[in-house]
PDB file of N, CA and C in Angstrom:
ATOM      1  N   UNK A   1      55.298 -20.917  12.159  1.00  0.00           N
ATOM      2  CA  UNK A   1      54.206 -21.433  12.959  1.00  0.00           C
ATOM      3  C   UNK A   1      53.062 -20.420  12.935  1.00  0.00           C
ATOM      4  N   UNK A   2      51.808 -20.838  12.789  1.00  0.00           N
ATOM      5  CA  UNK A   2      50.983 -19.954  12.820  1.00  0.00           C
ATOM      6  C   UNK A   2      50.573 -19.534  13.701  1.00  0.00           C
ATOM      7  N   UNK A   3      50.143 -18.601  14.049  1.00  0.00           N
ATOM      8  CA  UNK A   3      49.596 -17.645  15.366  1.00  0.00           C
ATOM      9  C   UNK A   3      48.159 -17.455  15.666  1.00  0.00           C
ATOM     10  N   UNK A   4      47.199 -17.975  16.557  1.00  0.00           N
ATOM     11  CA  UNK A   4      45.949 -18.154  16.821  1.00  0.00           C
ATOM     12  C   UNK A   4      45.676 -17.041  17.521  1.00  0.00           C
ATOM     13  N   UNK A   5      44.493 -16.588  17.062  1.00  0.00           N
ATOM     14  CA  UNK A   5      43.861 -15.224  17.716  1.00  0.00           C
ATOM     15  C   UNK A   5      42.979 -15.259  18.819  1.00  0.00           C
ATOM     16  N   UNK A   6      42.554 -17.284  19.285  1.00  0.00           N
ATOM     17  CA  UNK A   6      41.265 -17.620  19.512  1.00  0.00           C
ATOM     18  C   UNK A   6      42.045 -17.975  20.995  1.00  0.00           C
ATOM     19  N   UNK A   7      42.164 -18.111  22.001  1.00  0.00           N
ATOM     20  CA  UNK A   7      42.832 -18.246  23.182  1.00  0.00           C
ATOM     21  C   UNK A   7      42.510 -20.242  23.362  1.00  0.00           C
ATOM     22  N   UNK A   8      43.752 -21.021  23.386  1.00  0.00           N
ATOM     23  CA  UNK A   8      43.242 -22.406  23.702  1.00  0.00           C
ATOM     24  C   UNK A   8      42.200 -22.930  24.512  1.00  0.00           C
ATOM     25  N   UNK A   9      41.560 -23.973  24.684  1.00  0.00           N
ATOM     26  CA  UNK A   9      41.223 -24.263  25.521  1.00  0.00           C
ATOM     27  C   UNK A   9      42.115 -24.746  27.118  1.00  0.00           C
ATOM     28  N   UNK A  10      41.265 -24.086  28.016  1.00  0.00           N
ATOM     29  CA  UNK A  10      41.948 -25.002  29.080  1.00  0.00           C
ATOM     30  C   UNK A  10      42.139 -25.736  29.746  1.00  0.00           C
ATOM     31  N   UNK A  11      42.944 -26.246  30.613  1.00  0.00           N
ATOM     32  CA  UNK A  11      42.872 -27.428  31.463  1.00  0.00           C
ATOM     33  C   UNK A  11      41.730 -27.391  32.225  1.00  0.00           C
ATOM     34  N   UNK A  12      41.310 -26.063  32.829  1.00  0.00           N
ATOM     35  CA  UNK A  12      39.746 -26.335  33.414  1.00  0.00           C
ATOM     36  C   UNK A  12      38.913 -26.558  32.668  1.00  0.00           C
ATOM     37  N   UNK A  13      38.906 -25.777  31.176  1.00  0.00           N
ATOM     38  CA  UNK A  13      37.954 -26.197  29.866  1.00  0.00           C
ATOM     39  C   UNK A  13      37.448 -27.658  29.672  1.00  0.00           C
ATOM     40  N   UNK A  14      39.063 -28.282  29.490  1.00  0.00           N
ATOM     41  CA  UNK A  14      39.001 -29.948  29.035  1.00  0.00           C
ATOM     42  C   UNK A  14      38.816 -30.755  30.196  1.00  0.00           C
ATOM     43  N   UNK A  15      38.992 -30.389  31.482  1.00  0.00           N
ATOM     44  CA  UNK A  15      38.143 -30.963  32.687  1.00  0.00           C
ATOM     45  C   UNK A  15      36.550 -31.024  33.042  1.00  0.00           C
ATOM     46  N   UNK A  16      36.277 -30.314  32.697  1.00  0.00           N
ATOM     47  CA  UNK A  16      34.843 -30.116  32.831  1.00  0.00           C
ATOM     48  C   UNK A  16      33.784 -30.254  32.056  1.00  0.00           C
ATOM     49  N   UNK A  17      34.141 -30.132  30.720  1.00  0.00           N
ATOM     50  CA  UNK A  17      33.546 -30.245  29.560  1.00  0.00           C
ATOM     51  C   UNK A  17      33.866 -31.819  28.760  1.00  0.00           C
ATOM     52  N   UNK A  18      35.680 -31.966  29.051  1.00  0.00           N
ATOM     53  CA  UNK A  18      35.708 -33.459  28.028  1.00  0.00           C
ATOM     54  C   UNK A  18      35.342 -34.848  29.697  1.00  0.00           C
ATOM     55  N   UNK A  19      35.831 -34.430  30.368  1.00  0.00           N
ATOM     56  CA  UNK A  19      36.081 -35.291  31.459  1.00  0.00           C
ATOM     57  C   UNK A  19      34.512 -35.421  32.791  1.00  0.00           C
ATOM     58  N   UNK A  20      34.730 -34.278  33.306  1.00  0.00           N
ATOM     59  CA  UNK A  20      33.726 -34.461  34.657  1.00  0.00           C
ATOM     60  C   UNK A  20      31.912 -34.320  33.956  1.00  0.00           C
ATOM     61  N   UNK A  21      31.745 -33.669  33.228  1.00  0.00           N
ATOM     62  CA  UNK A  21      30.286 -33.392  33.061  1.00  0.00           C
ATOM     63  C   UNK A  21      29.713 -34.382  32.552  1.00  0.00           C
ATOM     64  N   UNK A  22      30.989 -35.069  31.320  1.00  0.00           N
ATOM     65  CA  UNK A  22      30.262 -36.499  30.466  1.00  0.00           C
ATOM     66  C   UNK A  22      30.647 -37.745  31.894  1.00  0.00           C
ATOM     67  N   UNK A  23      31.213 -37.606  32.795  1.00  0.00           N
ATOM     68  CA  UNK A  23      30.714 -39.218  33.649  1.00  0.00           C
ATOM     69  C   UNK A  23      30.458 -38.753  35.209  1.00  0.00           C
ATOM     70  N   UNK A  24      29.922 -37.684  34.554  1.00  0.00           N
ATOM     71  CA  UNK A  24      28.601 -37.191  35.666  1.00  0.00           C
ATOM     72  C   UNK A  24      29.264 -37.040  37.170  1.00  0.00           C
ATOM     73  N   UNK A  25      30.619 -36.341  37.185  1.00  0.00           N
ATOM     74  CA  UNK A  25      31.452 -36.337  38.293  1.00  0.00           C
ATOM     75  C   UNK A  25      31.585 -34.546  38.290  1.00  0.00           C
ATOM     76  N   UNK A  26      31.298 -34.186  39.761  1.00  0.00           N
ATOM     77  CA  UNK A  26      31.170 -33.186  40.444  1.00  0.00           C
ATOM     78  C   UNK A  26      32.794 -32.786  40.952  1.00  0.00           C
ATOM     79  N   UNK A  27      33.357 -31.262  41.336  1.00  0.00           N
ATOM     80  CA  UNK A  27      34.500 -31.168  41.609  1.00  0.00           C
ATOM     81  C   UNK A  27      35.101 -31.623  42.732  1.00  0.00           C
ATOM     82  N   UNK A  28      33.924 -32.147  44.197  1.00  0.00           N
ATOM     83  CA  UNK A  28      34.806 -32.982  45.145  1.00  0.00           C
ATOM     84  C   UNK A  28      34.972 -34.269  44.770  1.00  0.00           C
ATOM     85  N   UNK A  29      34.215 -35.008  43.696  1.00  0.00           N
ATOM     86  CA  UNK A  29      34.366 -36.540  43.401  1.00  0.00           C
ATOM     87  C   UNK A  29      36.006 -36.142  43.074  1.00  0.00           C
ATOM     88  N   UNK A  30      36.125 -35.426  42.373  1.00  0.00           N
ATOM     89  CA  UNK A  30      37.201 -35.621  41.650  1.00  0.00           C
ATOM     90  C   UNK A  30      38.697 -35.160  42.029  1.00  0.00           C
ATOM     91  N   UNK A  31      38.558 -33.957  43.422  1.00  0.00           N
ATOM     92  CA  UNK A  31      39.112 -34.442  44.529  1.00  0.00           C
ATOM     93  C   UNK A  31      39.771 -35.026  45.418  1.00  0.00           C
ATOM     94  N   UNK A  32      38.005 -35.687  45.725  1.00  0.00           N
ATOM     95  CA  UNK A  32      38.893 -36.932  46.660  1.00  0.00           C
ATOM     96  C   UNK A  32      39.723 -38.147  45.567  1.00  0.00           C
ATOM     97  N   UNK A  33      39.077 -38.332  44.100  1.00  0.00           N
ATOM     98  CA  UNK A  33      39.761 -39.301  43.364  1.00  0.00           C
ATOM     99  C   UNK A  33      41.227 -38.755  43.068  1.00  0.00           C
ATOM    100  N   UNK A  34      41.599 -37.291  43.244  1.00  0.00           N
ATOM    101  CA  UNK A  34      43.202 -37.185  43.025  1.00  0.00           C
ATOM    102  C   UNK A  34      43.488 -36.829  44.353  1.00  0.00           C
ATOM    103  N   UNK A  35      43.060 -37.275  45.659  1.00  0.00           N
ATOM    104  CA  UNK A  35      43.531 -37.164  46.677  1.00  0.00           C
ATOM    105  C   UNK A  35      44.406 -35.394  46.922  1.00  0.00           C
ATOM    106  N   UNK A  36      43.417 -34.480  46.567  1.00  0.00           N
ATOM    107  CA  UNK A  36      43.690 -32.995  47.114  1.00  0.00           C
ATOM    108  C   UNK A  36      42.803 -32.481  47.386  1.00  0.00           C
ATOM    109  N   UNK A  37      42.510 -31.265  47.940  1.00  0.00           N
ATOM    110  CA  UNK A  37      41.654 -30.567  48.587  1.00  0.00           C
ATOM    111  C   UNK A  37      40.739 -30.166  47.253  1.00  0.00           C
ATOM    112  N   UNK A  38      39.264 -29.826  47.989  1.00  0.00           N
ATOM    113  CA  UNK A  38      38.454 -29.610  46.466  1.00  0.00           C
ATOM    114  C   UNK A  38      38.793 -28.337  46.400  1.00  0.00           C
ATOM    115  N   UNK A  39      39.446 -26.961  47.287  1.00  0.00           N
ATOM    116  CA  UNK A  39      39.899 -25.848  46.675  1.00  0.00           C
ATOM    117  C   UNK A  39      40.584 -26.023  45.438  1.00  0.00           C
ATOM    118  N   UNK A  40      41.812 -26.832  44.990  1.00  0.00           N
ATOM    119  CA  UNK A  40      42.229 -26.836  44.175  1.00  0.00           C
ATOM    120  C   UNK A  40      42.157 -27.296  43.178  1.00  0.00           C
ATOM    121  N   UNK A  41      40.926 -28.258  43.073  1.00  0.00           N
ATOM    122  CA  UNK A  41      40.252 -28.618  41.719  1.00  0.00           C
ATOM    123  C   UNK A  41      39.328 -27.357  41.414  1.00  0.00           C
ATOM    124  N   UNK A  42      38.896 -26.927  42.418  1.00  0.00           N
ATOM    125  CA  UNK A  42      37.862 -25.723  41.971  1.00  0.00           C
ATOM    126  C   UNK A  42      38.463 -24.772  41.073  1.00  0.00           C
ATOM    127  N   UNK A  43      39.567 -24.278  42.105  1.00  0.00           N
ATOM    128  CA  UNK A  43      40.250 -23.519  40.939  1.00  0.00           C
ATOM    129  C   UNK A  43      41.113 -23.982  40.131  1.00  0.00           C
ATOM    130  N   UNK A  44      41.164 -25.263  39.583  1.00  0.00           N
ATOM    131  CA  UNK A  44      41.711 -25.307  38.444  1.00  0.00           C
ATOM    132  C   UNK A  44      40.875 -25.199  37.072  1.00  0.00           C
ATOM    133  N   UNK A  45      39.519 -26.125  37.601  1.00  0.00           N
ATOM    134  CA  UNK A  45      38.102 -25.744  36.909  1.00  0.00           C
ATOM    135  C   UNK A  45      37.287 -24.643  36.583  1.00  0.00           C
ATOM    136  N   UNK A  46      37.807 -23.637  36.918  1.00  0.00           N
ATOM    137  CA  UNK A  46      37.243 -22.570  36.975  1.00  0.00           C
ATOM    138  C   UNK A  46      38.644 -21.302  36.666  1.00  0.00           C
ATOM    139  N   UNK A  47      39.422 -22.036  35.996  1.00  0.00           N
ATOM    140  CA  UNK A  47      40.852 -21.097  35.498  1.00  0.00           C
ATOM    141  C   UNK A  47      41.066 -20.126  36.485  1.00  0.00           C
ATOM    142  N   UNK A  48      41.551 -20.753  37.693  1.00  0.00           N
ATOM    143  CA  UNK A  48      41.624 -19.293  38.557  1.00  0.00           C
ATOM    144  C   UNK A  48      43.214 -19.969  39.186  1.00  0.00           C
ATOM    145  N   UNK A  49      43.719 -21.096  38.629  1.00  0.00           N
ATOM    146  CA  UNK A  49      44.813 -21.742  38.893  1.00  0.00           C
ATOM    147  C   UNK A  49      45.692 -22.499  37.770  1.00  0.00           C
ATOM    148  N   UNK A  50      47.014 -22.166  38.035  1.00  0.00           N
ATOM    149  CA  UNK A  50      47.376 -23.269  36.813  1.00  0.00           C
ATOM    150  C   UNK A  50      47.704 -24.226  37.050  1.00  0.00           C
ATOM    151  N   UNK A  51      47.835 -25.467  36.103  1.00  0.00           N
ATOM    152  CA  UNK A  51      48.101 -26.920  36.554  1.00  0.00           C
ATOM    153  C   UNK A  51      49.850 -27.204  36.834  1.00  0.00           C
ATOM    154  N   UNK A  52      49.825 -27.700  37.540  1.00  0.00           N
ATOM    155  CA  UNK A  52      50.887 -28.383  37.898  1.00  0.00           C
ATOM    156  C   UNK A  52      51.381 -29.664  37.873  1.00  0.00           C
ATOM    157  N   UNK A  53      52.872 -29.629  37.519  1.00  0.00           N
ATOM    158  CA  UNK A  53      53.243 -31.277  37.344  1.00  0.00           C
ATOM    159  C   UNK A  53      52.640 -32.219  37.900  1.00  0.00           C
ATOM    160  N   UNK A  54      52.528 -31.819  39.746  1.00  0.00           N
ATOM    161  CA  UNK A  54      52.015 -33.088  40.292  1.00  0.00           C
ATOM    162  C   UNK A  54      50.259 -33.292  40.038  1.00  0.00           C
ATOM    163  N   UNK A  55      49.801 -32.253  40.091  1.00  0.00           N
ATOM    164  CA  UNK A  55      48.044 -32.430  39.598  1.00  0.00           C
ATOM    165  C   UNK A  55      48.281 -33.434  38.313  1.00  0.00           C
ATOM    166  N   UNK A  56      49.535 -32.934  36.619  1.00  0.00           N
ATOM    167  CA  UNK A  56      48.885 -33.921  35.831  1.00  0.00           C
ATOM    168  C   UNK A  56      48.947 -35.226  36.162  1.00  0.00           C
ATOM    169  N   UNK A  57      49.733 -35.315  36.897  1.00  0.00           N
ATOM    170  CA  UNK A  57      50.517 -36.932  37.189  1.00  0.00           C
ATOM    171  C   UNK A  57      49.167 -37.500  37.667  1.00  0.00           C
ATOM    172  N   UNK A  58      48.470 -36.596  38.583  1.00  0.00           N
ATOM    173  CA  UNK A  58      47.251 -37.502  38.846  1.00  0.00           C
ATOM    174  C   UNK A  58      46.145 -37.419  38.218  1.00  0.00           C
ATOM    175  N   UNK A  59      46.005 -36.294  37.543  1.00  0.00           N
ATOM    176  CA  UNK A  59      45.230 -36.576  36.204  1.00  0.00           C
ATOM    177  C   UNK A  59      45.146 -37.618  35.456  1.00  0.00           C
ATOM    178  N   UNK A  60      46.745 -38.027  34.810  1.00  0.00           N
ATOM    179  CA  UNK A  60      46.895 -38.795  34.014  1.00  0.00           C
ATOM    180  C   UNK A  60      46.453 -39.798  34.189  1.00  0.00           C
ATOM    181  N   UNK A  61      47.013 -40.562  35.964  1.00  0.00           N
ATOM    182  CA  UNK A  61      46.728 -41.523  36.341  1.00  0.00           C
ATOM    183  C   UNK A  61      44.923 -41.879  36.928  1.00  0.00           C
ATOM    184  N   UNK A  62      44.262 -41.021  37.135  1.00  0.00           N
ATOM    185  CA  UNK A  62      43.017 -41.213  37.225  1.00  0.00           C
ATOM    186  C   UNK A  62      42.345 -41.394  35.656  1.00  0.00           C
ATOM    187  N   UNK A  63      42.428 -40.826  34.723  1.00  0.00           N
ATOM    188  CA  UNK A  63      41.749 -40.462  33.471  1.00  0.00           C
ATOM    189  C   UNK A  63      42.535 -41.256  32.732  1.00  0.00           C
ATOM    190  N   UNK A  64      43.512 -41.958  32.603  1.00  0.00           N
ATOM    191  CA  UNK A  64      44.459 -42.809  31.893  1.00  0.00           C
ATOM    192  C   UNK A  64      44.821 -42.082  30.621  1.00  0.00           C
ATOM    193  N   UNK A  65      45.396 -41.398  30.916  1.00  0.00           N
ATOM    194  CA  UNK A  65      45.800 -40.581  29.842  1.00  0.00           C
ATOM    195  C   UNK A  65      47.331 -40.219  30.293  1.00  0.00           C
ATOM    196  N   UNK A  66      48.201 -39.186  29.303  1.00  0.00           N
ATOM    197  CA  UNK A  66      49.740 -38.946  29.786  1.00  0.00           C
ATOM    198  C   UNK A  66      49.424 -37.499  30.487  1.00  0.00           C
ATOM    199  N   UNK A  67      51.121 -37.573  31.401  1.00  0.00           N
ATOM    200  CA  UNK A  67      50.852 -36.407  31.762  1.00  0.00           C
ATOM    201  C   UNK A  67      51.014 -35.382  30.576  1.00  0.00           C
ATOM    202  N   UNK A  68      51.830 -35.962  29.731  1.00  0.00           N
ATOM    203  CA  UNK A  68      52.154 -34.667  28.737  1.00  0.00           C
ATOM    204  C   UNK A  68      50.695 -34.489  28.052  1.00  0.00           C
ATOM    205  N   UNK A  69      49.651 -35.131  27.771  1.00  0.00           N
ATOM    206  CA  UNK A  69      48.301 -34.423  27.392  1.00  0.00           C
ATOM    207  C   UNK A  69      47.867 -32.951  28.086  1.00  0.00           C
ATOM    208  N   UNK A  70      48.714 -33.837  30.172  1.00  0.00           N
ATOM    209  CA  UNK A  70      47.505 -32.183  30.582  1.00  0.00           C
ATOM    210  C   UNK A  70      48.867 -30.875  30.281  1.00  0.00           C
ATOM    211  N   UNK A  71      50.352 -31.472  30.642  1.00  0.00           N
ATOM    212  CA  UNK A  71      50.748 -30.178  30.683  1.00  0.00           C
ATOM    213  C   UNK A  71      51.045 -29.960  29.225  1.00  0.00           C
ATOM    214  N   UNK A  72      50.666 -30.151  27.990  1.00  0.00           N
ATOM    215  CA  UNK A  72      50.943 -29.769  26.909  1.00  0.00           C
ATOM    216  C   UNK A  72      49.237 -28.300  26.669  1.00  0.00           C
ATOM    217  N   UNK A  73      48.083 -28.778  27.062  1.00  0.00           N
ATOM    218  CA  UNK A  73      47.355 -28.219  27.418  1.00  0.00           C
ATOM    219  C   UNK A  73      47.437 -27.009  28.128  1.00  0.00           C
ATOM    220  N   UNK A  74      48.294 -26.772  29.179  1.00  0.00           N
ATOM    221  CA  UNK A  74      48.754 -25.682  30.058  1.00  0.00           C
ATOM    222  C   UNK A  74      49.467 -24.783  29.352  1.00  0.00           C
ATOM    223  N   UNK A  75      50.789 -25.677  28.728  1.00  0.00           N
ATOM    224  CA  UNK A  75      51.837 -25.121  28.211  1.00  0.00           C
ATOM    225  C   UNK A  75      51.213 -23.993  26.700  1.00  0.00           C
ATOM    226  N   UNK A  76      50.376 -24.815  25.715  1.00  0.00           N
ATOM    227  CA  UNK A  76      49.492 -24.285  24.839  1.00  0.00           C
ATOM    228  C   UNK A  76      48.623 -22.734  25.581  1.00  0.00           C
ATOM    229  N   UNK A  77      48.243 -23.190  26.964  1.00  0.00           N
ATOM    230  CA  UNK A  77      47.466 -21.502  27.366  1.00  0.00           C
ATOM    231  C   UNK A  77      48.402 -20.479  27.561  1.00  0.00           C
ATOM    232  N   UNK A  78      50.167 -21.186  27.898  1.00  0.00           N
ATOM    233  CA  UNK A  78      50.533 -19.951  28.366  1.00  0.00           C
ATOM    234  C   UNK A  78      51.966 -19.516  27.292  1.00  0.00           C
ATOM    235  N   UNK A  79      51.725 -20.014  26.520  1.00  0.00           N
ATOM    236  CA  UNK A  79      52.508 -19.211  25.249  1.00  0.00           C
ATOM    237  C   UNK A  79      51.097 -18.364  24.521  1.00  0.00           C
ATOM    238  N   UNK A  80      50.396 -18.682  24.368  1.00  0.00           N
ATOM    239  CA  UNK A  80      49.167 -17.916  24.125  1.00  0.00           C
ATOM    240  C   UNK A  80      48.933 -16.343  24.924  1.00  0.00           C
ATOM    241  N   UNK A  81      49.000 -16.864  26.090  1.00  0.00           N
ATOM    242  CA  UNK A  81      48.630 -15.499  26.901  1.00  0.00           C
ATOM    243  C   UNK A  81      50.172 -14.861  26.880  1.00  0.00           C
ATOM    244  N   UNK A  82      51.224 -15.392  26.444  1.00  0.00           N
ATOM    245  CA  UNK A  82      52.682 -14.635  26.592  1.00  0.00           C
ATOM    246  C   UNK A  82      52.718 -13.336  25.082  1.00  0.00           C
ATOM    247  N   UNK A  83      52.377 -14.539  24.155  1.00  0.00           N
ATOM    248  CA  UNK A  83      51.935 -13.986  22.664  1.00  0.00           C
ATOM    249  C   UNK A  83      51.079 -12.685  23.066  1.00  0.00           C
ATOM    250  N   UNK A  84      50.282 -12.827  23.345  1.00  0.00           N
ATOM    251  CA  UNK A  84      48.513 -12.117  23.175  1.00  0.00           C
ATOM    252  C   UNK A  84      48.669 -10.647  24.358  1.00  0.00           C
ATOM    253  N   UNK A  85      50.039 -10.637  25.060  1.00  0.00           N
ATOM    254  CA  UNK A  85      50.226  -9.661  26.171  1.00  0.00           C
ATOM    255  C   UNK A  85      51.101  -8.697  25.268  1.00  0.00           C
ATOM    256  N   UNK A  86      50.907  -7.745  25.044  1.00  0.00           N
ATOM    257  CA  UNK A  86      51.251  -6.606  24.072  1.00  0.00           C
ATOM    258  C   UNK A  86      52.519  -6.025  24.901  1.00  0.00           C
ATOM    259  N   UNK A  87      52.628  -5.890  26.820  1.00  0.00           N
ATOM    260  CA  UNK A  87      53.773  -4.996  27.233  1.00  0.00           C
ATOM    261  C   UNK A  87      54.777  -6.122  27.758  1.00  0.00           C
ATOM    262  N   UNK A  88      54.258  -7.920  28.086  1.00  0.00           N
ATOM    263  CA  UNK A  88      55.436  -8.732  27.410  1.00  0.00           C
ATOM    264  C   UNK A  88      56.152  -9.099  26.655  1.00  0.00           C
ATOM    265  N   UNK A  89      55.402  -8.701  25.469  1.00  0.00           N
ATOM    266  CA  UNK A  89      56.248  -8.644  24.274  1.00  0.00           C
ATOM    267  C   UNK A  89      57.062  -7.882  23.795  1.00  0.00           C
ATOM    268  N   UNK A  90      56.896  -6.745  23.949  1.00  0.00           N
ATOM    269  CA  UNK A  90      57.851  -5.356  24.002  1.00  0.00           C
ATOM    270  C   UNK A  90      59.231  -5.532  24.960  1.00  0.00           C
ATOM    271  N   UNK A  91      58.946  -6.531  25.993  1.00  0.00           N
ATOM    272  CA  UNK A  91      59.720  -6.495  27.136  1.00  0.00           C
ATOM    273  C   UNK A  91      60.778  -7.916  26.113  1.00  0.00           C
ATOM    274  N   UNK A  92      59.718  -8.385  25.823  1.00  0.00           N
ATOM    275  CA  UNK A  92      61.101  -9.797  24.948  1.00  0.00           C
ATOM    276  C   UNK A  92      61.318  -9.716  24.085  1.00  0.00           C
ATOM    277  N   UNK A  93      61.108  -8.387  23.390  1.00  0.00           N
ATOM    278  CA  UNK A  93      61.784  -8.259  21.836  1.00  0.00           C
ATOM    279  C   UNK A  93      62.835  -6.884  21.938  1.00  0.00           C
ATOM    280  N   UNK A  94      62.696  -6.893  23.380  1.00  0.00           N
ATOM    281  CA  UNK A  94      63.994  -6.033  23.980  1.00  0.00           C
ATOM    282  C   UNK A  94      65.430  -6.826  24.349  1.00  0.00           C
ATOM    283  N   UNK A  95      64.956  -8.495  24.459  1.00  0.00           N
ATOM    284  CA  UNK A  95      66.358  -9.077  25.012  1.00  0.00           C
ATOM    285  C   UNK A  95      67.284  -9.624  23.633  1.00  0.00           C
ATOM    286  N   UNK A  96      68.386  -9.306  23.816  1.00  0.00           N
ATOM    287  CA  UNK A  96      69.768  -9.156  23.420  1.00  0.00           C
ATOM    288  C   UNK A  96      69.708 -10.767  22.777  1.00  0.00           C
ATOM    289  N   UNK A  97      69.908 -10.835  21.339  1.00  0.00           N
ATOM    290  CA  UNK A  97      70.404 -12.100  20.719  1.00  0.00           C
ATOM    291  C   UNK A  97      72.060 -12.453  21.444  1.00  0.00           C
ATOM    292  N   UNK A  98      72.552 -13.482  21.349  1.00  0.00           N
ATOM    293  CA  UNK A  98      74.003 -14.170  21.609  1.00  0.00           C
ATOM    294  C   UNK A  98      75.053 -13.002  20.917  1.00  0.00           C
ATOM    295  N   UNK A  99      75.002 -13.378  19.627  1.00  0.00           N
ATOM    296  CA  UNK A  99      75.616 -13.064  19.243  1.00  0.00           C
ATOM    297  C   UNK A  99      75.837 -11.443  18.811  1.00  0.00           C
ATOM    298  N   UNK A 100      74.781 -10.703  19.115  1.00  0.00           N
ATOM    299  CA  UNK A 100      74.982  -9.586  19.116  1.00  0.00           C
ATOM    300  C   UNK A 100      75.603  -9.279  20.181  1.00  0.00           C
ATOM    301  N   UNK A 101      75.382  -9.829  21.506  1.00  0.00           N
ATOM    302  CA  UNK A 101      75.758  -9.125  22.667  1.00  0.00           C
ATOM    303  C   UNK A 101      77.464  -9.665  22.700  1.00  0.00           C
ATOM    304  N   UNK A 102      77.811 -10.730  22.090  1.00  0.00           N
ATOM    305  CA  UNK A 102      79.081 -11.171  22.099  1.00  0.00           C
ATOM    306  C   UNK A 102      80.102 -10.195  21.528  1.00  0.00           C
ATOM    307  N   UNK A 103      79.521  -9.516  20.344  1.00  0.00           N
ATOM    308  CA  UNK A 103      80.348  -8.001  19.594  1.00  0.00           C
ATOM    309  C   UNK A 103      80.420  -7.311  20.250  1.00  0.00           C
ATOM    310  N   UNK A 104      79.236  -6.972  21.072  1.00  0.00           N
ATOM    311  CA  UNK A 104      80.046  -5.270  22.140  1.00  0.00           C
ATOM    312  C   UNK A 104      81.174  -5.772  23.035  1.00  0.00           C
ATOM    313  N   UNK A 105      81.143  -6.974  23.773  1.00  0.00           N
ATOM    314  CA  UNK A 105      82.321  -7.666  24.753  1.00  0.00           C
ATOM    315  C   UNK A 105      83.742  -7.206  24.275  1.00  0.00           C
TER     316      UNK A 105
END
């Protein structure tokens, strides 16, 4: 699999840019249309939050789209930022394959 240097776009990216700006919807329209507080559209729009199952569900269902669009979107930022973290990676190329650890037993 190839390895991207360029960080995905995100769920606040593709909210704001593919969704709210082209049908001219502001972050409380959109809000009150998924029935949550506009704190948490704010920060999802503004990457200061990550999405959650129940947000895509109402994503999906407002924007008619699946949920797996938004959390495949999420899921894409955070193997990215897992990749792209230099002292997580050190930390998971420290854990023990199966079958090695099955030989010392």
């Amino acid at each position: 699999m190839a390895v991207t240097t360029r960080k995905p776009a995100t769920v606040g990216d593709i909210l704001l840019y593919e969704f709210l700006e082209p049908a001219g919807l502001r972050i409380n329209d959109l809000a009150d249309m998924l029935n949550v507080h506009r704190n948490t559209i704010s920060a999802l729009v503004n990457n200061n939050r990550r999405l959650t199952v129940d947000i895509a569900f109402r994503l999906a269902k407002t924007f008619e789209t699946s949920v797996e669009f938004w959390l495949n979107l999420q899921t894409n930022v955070d193997i990215w930022e897992v990749r792209n973290n230099p002292r997580l990676m050190d930390d998971i190329n420290k854990v023990a394959h199966l079958k090695d650890f099955m030989k010392k037993s």
